[in-house]
N, C-alpha and C. Protein backbone atom coordinates (compact mmCIF):
# COMPACT_ATOMS: atom_id res chain seq x y z
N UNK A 1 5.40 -41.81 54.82
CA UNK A 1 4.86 -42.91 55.61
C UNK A 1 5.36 -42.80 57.06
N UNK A 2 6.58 -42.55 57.48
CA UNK A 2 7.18 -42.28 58.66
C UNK A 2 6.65 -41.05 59.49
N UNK A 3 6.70 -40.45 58.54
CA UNK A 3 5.69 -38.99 59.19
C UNK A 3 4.23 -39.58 60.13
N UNK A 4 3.36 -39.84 59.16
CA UNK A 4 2.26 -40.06 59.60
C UNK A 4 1.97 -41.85 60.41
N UNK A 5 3.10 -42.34 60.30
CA UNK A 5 2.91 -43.64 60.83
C UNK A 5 2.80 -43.84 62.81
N UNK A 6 3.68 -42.57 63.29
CA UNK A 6 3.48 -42.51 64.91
C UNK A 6 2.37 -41.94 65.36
N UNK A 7 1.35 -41.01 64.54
CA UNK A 7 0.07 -40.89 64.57
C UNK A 7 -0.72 -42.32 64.94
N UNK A 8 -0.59 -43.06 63.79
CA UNK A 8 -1.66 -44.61 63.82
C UNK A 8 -1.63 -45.25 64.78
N UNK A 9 0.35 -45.13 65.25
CA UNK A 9 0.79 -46.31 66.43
C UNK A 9 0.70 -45.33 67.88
N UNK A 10 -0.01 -44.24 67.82
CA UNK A 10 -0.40 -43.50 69.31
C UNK A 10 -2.22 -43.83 69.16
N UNK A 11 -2.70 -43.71 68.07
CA UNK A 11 -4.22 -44.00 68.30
C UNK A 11 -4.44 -45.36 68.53
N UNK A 12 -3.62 -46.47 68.23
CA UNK A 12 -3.75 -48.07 68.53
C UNK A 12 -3.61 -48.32 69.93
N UNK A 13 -2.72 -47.73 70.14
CA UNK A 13 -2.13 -48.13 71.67
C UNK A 13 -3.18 -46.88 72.76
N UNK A 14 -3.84 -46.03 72.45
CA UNK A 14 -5.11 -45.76 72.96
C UNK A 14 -5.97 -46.58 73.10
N UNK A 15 -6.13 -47.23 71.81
CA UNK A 15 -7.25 -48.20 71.80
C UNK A 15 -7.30 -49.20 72.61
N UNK A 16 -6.16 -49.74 72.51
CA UNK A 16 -5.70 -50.91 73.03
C UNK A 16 -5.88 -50.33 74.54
N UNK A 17 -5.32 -49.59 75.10
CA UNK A 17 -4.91 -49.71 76.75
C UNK A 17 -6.63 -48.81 77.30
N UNK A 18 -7.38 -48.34 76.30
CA UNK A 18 -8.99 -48.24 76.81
C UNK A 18 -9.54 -49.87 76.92
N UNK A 19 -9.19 -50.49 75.78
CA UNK A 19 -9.87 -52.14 75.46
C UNK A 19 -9.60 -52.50 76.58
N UNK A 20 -8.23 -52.62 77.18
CA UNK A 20 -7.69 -53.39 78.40
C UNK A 20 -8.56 -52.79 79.45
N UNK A 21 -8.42 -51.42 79.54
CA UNK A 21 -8.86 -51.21 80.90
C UNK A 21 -10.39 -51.71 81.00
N UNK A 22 -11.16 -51.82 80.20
CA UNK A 22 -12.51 -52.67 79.94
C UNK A 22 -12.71 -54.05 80.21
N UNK A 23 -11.93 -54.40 80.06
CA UNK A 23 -11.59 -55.81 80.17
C UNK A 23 -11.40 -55.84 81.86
N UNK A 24 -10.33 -55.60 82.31
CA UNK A 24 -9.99 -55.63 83.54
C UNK A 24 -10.78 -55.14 84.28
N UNK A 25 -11.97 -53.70 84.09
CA UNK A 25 -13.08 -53.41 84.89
C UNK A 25 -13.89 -54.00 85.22
């Protein structure tokens, strides 16, 4: 689970800081 768990929490926080920059554009 630790292995593959900083994978999920680098594609979220992609998501997230594309969502934002959308938002703020």
């Amino acid at each position: 689970m630790l292995s593959f768990a900083p994978k999920y929490i680098f594609d979220y926080f992609l998501f997230l800081a594309l969502f934002l920059h959308f938002i703020v554009l």
